[in-house]
C-alpha atoms as a PDB file:
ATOM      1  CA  UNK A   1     -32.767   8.972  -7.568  1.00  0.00           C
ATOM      2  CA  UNK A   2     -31.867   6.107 -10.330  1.00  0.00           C
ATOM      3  CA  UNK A   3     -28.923   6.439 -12.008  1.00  0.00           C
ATOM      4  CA  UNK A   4     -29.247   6.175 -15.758  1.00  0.00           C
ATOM      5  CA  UNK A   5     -27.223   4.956 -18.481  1.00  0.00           C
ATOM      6  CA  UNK A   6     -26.889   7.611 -20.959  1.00  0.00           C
ATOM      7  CA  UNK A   7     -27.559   5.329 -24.093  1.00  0.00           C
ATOM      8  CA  UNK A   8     -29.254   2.784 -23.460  1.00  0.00           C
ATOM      9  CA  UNK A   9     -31.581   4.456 -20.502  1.00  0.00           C
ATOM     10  CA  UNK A  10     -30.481   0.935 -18.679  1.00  0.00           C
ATOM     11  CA  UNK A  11     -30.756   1.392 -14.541  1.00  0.00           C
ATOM     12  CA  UNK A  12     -27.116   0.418 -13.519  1.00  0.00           C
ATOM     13  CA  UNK A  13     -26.242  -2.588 -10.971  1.00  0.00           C
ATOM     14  CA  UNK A  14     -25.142  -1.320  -7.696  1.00  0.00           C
ATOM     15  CA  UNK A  15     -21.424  -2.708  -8.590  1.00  0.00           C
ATOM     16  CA  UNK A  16     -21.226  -0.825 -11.802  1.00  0.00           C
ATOM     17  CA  UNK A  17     -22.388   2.373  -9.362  1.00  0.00           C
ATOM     18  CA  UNK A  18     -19.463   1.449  -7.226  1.00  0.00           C
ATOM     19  CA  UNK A  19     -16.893   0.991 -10.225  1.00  0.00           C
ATOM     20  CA  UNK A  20     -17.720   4.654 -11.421  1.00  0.00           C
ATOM     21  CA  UNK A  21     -17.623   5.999  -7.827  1.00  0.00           C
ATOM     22  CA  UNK A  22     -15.554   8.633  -7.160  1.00  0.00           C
ATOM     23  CA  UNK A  23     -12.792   7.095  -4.417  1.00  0.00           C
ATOM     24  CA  UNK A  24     -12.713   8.683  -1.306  1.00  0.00           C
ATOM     25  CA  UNK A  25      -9.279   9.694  -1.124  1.00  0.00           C
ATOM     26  CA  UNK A  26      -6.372   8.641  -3.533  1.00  0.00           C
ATOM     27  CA  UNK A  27      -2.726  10.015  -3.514  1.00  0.00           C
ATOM     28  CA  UNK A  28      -1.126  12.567  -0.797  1.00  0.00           C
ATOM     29  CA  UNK A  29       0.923  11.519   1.540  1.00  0.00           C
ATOM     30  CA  UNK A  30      -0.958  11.244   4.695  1.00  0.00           C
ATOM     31  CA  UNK A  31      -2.050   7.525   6.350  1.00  0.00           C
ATOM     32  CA  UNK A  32      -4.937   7.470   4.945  1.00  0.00           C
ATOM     33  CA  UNK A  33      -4.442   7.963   1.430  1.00  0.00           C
ATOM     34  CA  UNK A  34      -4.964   4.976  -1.230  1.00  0.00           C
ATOM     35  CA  UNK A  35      -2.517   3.841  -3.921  1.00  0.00           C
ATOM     36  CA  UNK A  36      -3.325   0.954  -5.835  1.00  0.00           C
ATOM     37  CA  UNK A  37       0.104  -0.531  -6.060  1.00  0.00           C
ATOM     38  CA  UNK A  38       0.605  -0.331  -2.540  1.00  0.00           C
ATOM     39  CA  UNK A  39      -3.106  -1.898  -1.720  1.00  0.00           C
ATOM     40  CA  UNK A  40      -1.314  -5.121  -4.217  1.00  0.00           C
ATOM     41  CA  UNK A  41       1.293  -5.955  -2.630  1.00  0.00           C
ATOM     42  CA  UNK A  42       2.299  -9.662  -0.852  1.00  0.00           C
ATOM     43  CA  UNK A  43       4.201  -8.251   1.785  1.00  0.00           C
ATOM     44  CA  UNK A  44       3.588  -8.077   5.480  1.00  0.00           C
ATOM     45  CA  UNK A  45       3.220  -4.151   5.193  1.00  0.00           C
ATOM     46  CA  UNK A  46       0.246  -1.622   5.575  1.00  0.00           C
ATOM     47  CA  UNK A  47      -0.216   0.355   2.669  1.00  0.00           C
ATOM     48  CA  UNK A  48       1.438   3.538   4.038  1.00  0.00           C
ATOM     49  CA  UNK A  49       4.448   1.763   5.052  1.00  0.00           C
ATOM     50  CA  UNK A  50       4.450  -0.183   1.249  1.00  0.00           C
ATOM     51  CA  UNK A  51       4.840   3.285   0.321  1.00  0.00           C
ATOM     52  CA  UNK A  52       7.391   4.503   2.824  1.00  0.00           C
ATOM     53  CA  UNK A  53       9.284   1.355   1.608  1.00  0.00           C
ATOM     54  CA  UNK A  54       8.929   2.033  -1.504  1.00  0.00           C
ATOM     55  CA  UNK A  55      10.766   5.145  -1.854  1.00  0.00           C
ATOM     56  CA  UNK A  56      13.785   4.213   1.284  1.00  0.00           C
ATOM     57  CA  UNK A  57      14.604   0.915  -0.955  1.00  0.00           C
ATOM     58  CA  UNK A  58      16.119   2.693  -3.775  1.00  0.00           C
ATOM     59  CA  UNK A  59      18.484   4.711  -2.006  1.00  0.00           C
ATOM     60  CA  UNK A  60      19.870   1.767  -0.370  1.00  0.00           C
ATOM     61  CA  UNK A  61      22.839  -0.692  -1.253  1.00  0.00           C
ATOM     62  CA  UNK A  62      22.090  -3.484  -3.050  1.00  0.00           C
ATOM     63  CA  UNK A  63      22.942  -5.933  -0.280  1.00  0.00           C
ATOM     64  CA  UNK A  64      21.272  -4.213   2.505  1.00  0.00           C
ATOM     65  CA  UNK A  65      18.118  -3.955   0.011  1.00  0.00           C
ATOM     66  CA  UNK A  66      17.918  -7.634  -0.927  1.00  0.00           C
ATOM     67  CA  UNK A  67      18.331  -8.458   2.874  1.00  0.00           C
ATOM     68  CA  UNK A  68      15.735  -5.944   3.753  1.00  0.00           C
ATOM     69  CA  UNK A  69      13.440  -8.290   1.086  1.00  0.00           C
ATOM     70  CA  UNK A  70      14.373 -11.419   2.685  1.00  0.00           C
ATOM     71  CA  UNK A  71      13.920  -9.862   6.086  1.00  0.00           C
ATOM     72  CA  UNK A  72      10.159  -9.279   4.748  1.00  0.00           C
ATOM     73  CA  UNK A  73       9.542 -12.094   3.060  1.00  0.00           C
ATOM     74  CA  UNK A  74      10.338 -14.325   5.991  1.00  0.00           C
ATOM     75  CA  UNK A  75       7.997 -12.244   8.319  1.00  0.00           C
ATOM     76  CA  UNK A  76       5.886 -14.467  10.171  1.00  0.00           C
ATOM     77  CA  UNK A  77       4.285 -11.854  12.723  1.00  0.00           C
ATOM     78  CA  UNK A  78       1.060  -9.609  12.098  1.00  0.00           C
ATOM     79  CA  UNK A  79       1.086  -6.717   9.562  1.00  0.00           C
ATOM     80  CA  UNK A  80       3.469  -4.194   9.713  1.00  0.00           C
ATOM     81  CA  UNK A  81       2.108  -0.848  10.226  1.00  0.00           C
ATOM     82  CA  UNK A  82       4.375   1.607  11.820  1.00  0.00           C
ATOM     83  CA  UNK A  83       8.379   2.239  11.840  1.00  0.00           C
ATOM     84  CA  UNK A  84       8.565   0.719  15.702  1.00  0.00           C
ATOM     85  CA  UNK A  85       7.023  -2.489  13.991  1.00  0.00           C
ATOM     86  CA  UNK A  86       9.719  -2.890  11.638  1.00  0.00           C
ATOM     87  CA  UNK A  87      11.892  -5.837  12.882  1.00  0.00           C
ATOM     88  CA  UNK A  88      14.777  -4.537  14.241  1.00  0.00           C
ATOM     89  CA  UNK A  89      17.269  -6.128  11.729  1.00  0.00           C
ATOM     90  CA  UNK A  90      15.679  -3.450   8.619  1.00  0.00           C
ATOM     91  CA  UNK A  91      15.454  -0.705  11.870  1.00  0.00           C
ATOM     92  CA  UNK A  92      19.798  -1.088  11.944  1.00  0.00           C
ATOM     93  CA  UNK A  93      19.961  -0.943   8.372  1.00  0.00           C
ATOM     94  CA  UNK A  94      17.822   1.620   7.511  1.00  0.00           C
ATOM     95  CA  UNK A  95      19.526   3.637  10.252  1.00  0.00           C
ATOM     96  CA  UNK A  96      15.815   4.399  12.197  1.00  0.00           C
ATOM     97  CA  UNK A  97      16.322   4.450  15.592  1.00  0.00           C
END
């Protein structure tokens, strides 16, 4: 079944179809929910762990969070996407053992 435009009774392109798509999931709190801030991000960290990041790094000192940053920035290994993947540096400071 075509999709229509309203007005103009135009057939729309496949990407507008996809820009007007409903997203699968977005929000919650589970792994496989989508955020767009956390899917923007340059760090070395899956999007669930952005977001578990996200809300830890206020609570913390301002030291331990600008270390945690440099920690992160410096990351040379493959994407972080669980707590045991953290290096172990942010794992002492974040007090997750």
């Amino acid at each position: 079944m075509a999709v229509f435009d309203i007005f103009s009774r135009k057939k729309r392109s496949p990407e507008e179809q996809e820009q007007r798509a409903a997203p699968v999931r977005v929000g919650g709190v589970g792994q496989n929910s989508t955020y767009e801030a956390a899917e923007r991000t340059n760090l070395p960290l899956s999007p669930f762990m952005t977001r578990l990041m996200a809300q830890e790094l206020p609570i913390m000192d301002s030291t331990s969070r600008r270390r945690v940053m440099e920690i992160l920035k410096e990351w040379d290994g493959e994407e972080i996407k669980d707590v045991e993947d953290l290096p172990e540096e942010i794992r002492e400071i974040m007090d997750l053992y």
